[in-house]
N, C-alpha and C. Protein backbone atom coordinates (compact mmCIF):
# COMPACT_ATOMS: atom_id res chain seq x y z
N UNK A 1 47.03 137.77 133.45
CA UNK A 1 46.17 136.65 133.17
C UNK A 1 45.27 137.06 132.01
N UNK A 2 45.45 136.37 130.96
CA UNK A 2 44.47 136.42 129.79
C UNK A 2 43.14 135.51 129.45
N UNK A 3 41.99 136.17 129.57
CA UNK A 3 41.19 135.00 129.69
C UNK A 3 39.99 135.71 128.97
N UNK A 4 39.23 134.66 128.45
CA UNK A 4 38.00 134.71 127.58
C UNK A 4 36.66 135.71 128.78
N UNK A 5 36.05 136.24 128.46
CA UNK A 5 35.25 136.80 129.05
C UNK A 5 34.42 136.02 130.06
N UNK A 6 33.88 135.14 129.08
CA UNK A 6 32.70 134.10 129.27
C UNK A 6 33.65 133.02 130.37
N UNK A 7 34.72 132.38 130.19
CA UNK A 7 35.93 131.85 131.40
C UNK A 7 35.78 132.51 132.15
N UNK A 8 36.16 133.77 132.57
CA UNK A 8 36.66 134.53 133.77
C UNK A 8 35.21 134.56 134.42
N UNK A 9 34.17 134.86 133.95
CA UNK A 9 33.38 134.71 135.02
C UNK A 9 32.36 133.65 135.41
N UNK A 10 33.17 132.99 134.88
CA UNK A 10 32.60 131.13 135.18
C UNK A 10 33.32 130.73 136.52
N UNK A 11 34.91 131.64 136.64
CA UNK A 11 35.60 130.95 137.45
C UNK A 11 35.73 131.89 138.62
N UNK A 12 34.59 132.80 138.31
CA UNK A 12 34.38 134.10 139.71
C UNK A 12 35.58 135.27 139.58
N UNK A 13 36.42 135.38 138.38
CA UNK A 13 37.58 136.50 138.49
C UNK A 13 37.97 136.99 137.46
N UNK A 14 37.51 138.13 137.16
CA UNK A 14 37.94 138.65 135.58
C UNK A 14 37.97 140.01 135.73
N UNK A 15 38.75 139.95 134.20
CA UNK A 15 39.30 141.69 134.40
C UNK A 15 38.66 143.26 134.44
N UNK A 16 38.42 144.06 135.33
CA UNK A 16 37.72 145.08 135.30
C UNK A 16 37.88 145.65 133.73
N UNK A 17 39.13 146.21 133.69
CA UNK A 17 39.69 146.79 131.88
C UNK A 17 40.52 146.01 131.58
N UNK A 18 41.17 146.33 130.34
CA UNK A 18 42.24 145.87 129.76
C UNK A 18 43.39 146.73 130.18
N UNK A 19 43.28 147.79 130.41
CA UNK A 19 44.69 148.32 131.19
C UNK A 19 44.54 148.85 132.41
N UNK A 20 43.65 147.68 133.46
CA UNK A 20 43.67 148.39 134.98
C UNK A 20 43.95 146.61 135.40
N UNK A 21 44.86 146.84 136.48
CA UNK A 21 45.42 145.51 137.44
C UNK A 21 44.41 144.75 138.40
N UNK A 22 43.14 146.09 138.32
CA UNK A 22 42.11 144.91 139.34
C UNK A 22 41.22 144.29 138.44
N UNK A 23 41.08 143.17 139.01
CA UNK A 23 39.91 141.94 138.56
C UNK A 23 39.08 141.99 139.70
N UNK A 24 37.91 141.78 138.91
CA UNK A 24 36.61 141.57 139.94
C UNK A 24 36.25 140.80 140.37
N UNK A 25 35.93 140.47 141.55
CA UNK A 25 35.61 139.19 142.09
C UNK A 25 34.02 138.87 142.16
N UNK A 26 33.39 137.69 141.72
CA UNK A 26 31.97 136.50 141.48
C UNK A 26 32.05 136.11 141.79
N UNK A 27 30.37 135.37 141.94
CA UNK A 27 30.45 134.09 142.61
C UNK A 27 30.45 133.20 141.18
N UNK A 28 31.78 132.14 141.39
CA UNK A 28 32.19 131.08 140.86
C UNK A 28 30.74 130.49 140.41
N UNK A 29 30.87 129.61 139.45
CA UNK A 29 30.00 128.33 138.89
C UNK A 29 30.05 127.08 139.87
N UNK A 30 31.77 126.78 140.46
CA UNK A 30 32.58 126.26 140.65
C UNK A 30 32.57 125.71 142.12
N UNK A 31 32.73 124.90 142.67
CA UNK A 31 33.37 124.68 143.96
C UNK A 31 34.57 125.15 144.48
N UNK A 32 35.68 124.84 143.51
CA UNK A 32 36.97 125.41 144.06
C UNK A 32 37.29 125.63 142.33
N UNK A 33 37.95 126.88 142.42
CA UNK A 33 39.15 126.81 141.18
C UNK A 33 40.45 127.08 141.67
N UNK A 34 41.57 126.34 140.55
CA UNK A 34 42.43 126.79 141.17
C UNK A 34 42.97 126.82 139.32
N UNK A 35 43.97 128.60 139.58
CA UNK A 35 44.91 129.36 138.53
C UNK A 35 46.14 128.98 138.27
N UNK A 36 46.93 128.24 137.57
CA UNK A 36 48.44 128.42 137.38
C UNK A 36 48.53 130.12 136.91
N UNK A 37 49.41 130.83 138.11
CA UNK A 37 49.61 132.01 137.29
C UNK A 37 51.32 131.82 137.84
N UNK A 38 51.98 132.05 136.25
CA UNK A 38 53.53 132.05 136.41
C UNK A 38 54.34 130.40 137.01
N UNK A 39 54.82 130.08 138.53
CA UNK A 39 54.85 129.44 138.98
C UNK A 39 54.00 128.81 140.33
N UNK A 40 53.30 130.07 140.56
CA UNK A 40 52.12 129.87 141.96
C UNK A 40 50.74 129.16 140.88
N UNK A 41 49.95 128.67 142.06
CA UNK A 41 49.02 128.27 141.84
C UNK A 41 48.08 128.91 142.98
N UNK A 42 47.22 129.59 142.54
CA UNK A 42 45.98 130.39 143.18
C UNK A 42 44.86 129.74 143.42
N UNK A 43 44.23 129.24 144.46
CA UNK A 43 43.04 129.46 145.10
C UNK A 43 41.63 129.84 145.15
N UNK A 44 40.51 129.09 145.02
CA UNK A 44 39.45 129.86 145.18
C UNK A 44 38.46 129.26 145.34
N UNK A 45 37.83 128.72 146.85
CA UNK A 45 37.28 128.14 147.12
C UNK A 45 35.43 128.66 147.32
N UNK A 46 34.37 128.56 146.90
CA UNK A 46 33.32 128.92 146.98
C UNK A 46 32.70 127.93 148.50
N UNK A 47 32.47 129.00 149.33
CA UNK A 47 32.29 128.11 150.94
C UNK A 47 30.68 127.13 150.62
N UNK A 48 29.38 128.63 150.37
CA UNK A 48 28.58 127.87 150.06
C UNK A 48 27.44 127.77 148.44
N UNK A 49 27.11 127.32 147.97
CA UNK A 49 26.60 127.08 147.04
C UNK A 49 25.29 128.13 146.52
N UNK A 50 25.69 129.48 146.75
CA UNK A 50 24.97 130.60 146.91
C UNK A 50 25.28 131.81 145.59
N UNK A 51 24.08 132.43 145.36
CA UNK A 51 24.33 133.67 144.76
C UNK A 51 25.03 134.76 145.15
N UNK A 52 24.84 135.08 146.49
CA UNK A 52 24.90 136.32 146.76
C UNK A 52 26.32 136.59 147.56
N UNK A 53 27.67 137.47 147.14
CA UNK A 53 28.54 137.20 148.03
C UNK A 53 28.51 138.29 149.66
N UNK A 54 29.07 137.53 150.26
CA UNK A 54 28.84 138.24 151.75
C UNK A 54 30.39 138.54 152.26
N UNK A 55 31.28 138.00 151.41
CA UNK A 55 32.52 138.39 152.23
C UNK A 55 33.41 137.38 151.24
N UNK A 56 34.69 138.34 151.05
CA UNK A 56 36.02 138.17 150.25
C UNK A 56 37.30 138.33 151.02
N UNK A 57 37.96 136.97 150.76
CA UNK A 57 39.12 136.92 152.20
C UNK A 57 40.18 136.26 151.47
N UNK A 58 41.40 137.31 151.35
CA UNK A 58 42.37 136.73 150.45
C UNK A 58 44.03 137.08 151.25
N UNK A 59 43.93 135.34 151.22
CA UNK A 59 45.30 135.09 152.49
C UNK A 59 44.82 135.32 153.88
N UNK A 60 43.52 134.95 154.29
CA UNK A 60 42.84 135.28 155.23
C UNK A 60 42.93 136.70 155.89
N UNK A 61 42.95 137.42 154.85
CA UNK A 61 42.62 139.09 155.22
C UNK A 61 41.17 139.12 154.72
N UNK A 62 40.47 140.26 154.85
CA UNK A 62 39.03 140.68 154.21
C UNK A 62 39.31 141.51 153.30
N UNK A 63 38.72 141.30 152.31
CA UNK A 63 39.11 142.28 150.96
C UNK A 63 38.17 143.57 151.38
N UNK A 64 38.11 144.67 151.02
CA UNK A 64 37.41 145.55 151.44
C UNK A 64 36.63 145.77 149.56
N UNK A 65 35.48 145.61 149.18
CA UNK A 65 34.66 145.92 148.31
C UNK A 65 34.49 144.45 147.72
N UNK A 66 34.68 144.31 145.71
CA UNK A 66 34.68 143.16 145.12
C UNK A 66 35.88 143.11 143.97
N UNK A 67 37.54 143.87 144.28
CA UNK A 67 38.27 144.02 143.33
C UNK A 67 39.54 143.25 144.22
N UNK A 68 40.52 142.80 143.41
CA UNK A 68 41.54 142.15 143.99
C UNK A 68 42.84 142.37 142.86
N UNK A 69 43.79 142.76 143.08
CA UNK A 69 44.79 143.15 142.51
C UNK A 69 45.71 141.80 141.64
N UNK A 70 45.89 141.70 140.14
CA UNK A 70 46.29 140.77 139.86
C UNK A 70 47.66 140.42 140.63
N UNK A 71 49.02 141.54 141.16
CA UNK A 71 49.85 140.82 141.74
C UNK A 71 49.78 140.14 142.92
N UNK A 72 48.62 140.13 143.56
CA UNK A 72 48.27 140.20 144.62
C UNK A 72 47.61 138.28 144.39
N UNK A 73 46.55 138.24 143.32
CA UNK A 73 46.68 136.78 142.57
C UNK A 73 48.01 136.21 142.49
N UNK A 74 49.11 136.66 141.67
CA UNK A 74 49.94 136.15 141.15
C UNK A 74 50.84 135.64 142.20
N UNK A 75 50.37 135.92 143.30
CA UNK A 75 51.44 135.25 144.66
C UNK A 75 51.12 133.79 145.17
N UNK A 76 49.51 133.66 143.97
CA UNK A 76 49.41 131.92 144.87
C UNK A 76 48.93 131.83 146.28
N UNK A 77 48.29 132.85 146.57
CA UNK A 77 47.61 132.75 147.85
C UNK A 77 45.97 132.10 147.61
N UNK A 78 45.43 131.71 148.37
CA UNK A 78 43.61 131.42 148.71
C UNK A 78 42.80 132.57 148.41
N UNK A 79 41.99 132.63 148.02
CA UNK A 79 40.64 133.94 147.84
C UNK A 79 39.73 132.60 147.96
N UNK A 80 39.09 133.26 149.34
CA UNK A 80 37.83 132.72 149.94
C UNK A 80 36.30 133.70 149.43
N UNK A 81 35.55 132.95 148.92
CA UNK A 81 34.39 133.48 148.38
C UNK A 81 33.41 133.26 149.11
N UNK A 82 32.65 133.66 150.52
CA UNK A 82 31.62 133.12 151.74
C UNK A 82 30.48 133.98 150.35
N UNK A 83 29.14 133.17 150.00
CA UNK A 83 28.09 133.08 149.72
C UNK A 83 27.08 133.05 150.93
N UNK A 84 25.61 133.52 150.65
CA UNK A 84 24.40 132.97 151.23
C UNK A 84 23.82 132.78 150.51
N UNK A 85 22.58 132.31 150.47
CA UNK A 85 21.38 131.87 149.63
C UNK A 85 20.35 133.24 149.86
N UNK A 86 20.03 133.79 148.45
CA UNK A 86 18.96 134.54 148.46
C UNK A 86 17.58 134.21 147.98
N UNK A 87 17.08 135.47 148.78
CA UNK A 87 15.51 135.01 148.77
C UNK A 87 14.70 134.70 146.97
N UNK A 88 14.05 133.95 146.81
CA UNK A 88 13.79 133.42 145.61
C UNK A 88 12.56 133.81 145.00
N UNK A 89 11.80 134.40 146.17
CA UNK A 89 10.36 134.80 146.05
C UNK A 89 10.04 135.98 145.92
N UNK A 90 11.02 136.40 144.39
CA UNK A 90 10.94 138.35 143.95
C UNK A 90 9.88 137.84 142.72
């Protein structure tokens, strides 16, 4: 997936390097995006309207950290993005 800097993290998923397979996962701008990658279409629903992420669930597994493997995208599965709202009064 080739994408503009300023794109990828509008849409919560962009590339760690240019020659490493994980992309990092954000919180989206977005409500839902969804990727044509190849012939799948990928997933990515933002639950709530929050800064802060609390949990990454892709194909309803739990991602363990904030990296997700592009073939792992490229299968057209869901990546669930659960948000909370943080405190505002720093």
């Amino acid at each position: 997936m080739k994408c503009r800097p300023t794109y990828c993290a509008a849409i919560g998923i962009y590339p760690y390097s240019p020659a490493d397979e994980d992309y990092i996962v954000s919180v989206p701008i977005f409500d839902e995006v969804k990727m044509k990658l190849g012939d799948k279409t990928s997933r990515s629903p933002k639950r709530i309207p929050a800064l802060k992420i609390t949990e990454i669930t892709y194909d309803g597994r739990k991602v363990a950290g904030y990296f997700i493997q592009y073939h792992e995208l490229a299968k057209g599965k869901r990546t669930a993005i659960q948000t909370q709202a943080t405190d505002s009064k720093r």
